[in-house]
C-alpha atoms as a PDB file:
ATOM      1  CA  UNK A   1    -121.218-149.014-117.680  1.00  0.00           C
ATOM      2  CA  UNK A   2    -119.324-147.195-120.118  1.00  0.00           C
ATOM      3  CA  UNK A   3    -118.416-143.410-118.974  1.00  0.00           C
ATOM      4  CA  UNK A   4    -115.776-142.035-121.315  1.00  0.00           C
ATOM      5  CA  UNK A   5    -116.565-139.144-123.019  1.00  0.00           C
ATOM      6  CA  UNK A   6    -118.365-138.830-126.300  1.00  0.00           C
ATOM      7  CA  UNK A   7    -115.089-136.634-127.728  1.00  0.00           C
ATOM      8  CA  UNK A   8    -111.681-136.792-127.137  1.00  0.00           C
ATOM      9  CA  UNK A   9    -109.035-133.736-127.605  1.00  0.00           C
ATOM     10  CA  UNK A  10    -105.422-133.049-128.447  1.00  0.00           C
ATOM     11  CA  UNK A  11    -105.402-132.797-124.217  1.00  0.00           C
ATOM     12  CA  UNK A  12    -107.037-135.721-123.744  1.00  0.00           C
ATOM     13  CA  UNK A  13    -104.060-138.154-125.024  1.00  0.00           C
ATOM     14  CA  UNK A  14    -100.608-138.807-124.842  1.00  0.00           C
ATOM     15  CA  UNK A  15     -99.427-136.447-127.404  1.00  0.00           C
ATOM     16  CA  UNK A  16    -100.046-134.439-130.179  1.00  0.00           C
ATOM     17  CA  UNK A  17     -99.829-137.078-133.101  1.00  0.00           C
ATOM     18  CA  UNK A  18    -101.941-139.394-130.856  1.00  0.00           C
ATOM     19  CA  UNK A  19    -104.982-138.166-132.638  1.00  0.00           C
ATOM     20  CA  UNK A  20    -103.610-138.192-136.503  1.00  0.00           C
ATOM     21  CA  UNK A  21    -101.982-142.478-135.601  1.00  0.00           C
ATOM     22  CA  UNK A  22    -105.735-143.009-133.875  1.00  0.00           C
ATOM     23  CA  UNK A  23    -107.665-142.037-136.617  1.00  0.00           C
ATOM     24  CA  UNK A  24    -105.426-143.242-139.678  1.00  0.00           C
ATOM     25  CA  UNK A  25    -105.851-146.312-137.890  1.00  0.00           C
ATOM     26  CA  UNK A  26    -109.640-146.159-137.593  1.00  0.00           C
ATOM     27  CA  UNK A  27    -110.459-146.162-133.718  1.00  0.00           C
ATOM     28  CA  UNK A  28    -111.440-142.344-134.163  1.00  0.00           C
ATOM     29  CA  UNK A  29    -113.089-140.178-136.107  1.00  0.00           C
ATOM     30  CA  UNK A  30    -112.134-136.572-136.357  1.00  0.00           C
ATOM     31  CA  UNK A  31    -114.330-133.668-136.112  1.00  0.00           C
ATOM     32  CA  UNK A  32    -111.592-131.551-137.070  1.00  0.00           C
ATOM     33  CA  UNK A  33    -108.210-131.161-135.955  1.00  0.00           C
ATOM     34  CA  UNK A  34    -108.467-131.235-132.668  1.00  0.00           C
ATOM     35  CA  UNK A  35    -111.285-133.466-131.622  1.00  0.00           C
ATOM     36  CA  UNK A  36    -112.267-136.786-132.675  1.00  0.00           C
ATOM     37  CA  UNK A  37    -115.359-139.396-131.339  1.00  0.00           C
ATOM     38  CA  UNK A  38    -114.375-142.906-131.179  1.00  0.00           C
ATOM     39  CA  UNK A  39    -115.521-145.519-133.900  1.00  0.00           C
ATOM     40  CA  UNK A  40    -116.559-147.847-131.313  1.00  0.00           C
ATOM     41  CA  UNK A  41    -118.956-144.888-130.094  1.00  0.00           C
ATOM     42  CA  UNK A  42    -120.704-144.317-133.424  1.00  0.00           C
ATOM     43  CA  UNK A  43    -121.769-148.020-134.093  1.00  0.00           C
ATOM     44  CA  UNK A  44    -124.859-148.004-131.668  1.00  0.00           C
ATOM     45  CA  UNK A  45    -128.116-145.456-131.780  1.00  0.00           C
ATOM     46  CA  UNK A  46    -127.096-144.509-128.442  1.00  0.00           C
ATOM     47  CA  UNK A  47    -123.511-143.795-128.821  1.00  0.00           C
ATOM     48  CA  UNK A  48    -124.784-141.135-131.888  1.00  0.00           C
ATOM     49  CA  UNK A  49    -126.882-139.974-129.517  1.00  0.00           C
ATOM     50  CA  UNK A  50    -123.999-139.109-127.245  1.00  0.00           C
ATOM     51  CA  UNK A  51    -121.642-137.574-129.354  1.00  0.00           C
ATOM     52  CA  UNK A  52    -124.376-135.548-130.694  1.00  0.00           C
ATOM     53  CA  UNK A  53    -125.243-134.250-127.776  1.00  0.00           C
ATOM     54  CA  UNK A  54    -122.019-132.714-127.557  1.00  0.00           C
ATOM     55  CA  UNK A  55    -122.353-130.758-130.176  1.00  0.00           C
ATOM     56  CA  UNK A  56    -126.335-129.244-130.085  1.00  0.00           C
ATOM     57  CA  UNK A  57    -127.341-126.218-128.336  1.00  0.00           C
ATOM     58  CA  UNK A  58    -129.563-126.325-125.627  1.00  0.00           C
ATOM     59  CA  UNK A  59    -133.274-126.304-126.445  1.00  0.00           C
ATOM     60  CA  UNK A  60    -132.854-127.674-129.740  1.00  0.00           C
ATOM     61  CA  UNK A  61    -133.620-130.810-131.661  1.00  0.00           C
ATOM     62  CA  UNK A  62    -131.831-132.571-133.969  1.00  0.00           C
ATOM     63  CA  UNK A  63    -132.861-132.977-137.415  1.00  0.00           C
ATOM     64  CA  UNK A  64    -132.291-133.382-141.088  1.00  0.00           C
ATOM     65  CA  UNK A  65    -128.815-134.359-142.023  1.00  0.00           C
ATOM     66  CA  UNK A  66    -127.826-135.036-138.543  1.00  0.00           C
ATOM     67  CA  UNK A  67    -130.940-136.684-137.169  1.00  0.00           C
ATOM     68  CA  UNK A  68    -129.910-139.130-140.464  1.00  0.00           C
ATOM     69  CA  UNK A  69    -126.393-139.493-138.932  1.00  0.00           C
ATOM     70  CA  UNK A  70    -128.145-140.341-135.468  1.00  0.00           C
ATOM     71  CA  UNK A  71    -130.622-143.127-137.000  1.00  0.00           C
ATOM     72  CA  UNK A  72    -128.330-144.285-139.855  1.00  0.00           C
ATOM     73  CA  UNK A  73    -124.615-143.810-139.003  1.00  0.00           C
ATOM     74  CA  UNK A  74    -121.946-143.071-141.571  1.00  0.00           C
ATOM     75  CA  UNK A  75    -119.308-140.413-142.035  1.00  0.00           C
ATOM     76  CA  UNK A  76    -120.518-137.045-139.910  1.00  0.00           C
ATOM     77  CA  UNK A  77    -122.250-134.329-141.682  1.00  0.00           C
ATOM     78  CA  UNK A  78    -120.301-131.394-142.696  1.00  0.00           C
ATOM     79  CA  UNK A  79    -122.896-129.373-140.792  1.00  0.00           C
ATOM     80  CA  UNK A  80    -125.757-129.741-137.953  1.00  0.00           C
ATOM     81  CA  UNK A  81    -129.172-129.079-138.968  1.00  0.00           C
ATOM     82  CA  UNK A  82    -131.336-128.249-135.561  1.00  0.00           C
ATOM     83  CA  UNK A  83    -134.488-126.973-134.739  1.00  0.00           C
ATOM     84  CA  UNK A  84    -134.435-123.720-132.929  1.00  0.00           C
ATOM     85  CA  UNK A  85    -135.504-120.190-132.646  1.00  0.00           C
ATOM     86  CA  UNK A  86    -132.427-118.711-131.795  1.00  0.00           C
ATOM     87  CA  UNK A  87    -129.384-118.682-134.225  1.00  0.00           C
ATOM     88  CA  UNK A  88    -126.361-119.586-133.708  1.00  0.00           C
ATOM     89  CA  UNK A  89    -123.228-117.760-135.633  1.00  0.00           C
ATOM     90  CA  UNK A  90    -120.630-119.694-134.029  1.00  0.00           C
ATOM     91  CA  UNK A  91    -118.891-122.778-135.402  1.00  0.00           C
ATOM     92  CA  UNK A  92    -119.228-126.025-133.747  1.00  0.00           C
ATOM     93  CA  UNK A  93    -115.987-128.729-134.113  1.00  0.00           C
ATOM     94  CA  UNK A  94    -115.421-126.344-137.160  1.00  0.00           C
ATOM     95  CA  UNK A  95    -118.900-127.041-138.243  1.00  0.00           C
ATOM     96  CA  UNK A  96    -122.069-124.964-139.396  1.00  0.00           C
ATOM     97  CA  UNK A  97    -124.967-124.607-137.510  1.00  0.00           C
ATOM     98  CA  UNK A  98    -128.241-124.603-139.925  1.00  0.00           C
ATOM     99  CA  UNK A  99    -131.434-123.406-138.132  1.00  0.00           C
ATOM    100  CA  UNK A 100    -134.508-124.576-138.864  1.00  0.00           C
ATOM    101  CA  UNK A 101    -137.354-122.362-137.427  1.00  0.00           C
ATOM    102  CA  UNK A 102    -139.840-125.151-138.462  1.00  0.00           C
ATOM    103  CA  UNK A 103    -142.763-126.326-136.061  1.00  0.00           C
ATOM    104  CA  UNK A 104    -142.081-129.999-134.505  1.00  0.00           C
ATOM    105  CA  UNK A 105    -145.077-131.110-132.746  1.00  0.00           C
ATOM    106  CA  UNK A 106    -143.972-134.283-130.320  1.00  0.00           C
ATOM    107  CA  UNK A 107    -145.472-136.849-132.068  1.00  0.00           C
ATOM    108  CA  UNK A 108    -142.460-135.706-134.524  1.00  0.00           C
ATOM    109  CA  UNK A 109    -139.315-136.227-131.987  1.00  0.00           C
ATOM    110  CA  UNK A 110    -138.067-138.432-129.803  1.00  0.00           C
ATOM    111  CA  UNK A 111    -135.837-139.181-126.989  1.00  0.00           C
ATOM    112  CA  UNK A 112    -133.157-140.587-127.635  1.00  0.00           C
ATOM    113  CA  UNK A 113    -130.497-140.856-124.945  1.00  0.00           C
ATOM    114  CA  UNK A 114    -129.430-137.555-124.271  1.00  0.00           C
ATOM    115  CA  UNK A 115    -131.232-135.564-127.196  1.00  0.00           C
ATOM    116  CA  UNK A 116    -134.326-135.342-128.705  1.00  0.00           C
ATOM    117  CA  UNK A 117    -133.907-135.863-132.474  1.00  0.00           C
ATOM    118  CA  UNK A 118    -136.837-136.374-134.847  1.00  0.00           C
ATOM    119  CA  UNK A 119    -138.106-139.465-136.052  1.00  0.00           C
ATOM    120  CA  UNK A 120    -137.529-141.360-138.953  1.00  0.00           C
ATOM    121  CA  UNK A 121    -140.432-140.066-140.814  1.00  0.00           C
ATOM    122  CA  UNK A 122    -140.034-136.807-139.739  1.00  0.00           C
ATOM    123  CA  UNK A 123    -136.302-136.737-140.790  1.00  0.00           C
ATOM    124  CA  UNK A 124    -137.263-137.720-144.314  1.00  0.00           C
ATOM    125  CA  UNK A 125    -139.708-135.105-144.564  1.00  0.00           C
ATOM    126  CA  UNK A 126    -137.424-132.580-143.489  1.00  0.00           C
ATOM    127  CA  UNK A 127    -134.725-134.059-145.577  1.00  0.00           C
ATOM    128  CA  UNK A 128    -136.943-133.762-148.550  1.00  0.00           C
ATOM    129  CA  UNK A 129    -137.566-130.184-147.997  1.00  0.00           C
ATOM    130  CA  UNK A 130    -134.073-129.656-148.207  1.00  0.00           C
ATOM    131  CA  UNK A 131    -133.517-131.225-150.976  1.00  0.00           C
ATOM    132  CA  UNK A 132    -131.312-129.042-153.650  1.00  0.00           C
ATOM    133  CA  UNK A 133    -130.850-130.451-157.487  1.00  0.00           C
ATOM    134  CA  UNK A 134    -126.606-131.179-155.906  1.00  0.00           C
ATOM    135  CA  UNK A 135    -127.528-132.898-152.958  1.00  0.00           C
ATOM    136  CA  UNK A 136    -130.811-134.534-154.994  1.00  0.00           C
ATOM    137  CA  UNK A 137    -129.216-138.347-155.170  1.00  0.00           C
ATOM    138  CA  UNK A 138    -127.338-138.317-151.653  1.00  0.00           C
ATOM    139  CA  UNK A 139    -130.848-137.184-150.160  1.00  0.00           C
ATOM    140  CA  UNK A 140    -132.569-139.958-152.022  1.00  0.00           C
ATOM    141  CA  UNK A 141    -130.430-142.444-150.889  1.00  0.00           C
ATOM    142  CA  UNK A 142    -131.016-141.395-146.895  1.00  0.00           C
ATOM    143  CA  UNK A 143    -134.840-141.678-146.997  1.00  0.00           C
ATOM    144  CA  UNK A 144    -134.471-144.830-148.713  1.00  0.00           C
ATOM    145  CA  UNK A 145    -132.382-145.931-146.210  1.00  0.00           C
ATOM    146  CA  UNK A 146    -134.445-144.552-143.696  1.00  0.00           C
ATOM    147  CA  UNK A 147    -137.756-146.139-145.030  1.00  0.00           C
ATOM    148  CA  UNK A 148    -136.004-149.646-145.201  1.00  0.00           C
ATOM    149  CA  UNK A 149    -134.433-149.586-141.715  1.00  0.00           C
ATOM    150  CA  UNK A 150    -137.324-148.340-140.427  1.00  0.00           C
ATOM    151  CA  UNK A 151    -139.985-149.592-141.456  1.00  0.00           C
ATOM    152  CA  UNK A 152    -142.615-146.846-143.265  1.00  0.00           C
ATOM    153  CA  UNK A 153    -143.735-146.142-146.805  1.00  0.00           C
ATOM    154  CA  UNK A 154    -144.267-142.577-148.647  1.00  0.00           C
ATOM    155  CA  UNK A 155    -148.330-142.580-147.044  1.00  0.00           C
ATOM    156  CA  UNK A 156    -146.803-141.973-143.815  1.00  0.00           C
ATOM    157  CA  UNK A 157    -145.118-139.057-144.972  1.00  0.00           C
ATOM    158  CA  UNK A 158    -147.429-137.582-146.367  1.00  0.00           C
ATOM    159  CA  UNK A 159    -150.000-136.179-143.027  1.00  0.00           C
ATOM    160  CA  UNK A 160    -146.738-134.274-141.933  1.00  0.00           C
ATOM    161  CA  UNK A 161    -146.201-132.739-145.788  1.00  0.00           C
ATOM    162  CA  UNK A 162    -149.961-132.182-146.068  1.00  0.00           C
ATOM    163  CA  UNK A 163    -149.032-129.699-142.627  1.00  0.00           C
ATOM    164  CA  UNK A 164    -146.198-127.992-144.804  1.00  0.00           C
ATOM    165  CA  UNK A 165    -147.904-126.713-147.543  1.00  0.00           C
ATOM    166  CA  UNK A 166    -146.995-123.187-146.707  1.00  0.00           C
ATOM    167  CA  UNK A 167    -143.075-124.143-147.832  1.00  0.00           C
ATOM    168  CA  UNK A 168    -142.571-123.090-150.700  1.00  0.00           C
ATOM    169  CA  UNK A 169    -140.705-126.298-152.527  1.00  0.00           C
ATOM    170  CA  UNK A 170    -143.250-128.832-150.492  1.00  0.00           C
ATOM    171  CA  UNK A 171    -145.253-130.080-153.358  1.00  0.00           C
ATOM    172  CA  UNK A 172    -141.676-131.117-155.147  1.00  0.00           C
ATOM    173  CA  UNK A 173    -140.602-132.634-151.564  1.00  0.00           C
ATOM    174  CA  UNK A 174    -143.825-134.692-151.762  1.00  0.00           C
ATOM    175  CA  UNK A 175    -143.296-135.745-155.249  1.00  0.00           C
ATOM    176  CA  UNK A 176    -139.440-136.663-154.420  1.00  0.00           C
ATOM    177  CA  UNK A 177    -140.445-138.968-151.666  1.00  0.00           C
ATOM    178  CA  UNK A 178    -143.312-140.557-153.582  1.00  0.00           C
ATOM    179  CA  UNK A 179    -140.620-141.265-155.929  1.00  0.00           C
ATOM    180  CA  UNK A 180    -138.573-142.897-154.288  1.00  0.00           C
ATOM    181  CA  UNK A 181    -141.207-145.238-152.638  1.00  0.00           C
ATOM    182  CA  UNK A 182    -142.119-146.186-156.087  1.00  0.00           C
ATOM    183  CA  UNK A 183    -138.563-147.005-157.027  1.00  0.00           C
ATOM    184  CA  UNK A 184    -137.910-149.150-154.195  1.00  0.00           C
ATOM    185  CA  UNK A 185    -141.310-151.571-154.066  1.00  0.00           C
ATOM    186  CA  UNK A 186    -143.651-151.014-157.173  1.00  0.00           C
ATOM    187  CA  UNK A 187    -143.241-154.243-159.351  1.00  0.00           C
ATOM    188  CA  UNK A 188    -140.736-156.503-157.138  1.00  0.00           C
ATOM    189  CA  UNK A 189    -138.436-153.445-157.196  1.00  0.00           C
ATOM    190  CA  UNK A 190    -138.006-153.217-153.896  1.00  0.00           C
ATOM    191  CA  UNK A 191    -134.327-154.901-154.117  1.00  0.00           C
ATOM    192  CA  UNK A 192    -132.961-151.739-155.619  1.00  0.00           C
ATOM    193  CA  UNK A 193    -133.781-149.925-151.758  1.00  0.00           C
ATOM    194  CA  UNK A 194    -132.410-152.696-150.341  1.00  0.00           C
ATOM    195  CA  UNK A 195    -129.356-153.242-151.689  1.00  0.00           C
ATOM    196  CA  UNK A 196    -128.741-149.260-151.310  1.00  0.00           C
ATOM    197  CA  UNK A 197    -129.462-150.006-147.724  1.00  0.00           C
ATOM    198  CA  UNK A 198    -126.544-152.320-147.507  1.00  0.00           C
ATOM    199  CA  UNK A 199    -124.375-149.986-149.713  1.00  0.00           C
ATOM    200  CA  UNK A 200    -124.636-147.749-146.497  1.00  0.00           C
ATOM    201  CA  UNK A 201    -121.258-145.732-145.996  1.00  0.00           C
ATOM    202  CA  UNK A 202    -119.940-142.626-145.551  1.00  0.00           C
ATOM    203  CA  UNK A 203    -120.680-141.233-148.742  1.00  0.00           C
ATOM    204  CA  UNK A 204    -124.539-141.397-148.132  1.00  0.00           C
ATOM    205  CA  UNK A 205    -124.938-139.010-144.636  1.00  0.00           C
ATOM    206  CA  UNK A 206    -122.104-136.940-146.055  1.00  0.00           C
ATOM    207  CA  UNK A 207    -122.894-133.381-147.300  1.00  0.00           C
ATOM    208  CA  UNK A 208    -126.587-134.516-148.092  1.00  0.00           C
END
């Protein structure tokens, strides 16, 4: 069994331009300019899992953006989006902690090696409540994504938005996600989700 660690450091190889030839080469990917997680890592669930893991503080769960980059893959967020009640001011791998202090009953997470991340459905929900007019087409190409790779439709969304009413842009979050449902499968449309699916790359769990 694999037991390298999930990130490696300026310390952790030969020298300092070890990390700049590793990643210009693709067998790394930085978190900033110090640390990098391997490419090899990021290609399986687990692996995400793992270099996650790394990064969240204790207690929390994973969601949003980064629960995306767990299920999905791609380039890593420019920020990680958690569940907590505590905040967190300090910057992770030169990253942005964004608390969520939104209820997340179990039936809405999941294990997942080392972290418990929320599911699918759950992460396009929360996605969807995120959603800003900028970040409106990245966003929309996630839960499509998510939705083809995993298997659900807008009506399973919709029990966990009918318990958000009390946010204040959840009737437009509803109405997003309905939307893109009906893009991707009303009338033999449902090529147009798939084909985004395979368009996966860094550009769609980037900055959503």
């Amino acid at each position: 069994m694999d037991t390298s660690p999930p990130l490696l450091g300026n310390d952790d190889l030969p020298g300092p331009m070890c990390l700049n030839l590793l990643a210009s080469s693709g067998a790394l990917c930085k978190l900033d300019s110090a640390n990098a997680y391997s490419s090899h890592d990021s290609d399986t669930l687990y692996g995400r899992a793992c270099i996650i893991a790394t990064l969240l503080p204790s207690r929390s769960v994973a969601c949003a953006r980064t629960a995306a980059w767990v299920w999905l893959g791609g380039a890593f967020p420019d920020s990680i989006d958690i569940i907590a009640k505590a905040h967190y001011r300090t910057l992770r791998y030169g990253r942005k902690i964004n608390v969520f202090n939104r209820v997340a009953p179990s039936e809405h997470t999941i294990k997942v090696g080392p972290i418990t991340v929320t599911t699918p459905v759950r992460t396009a929900c929360d996605l969807a409540l995120n959603c800003v007019p900028e970040t409106e087409s990245k966003v929309s190409e996630i839960i499509c994504m998510l939705m083809q790779e995993f298997h659900f439709r807008s009506n399973d969304c919709m029990q966990i938005m009918e318990d958000t009413k009390h946010i204040r842009n959840a009737p437009q979050a509803r109405n997003h996600i309905l939307a893109i449902d009906g893009r991707g499968y009303e009338h033999g449309k449902r090529k147009d989700c798939e084909d985004r699916k395979n368009r996966k790359d860094a550009e769609y769990v980037r900055g959503a």
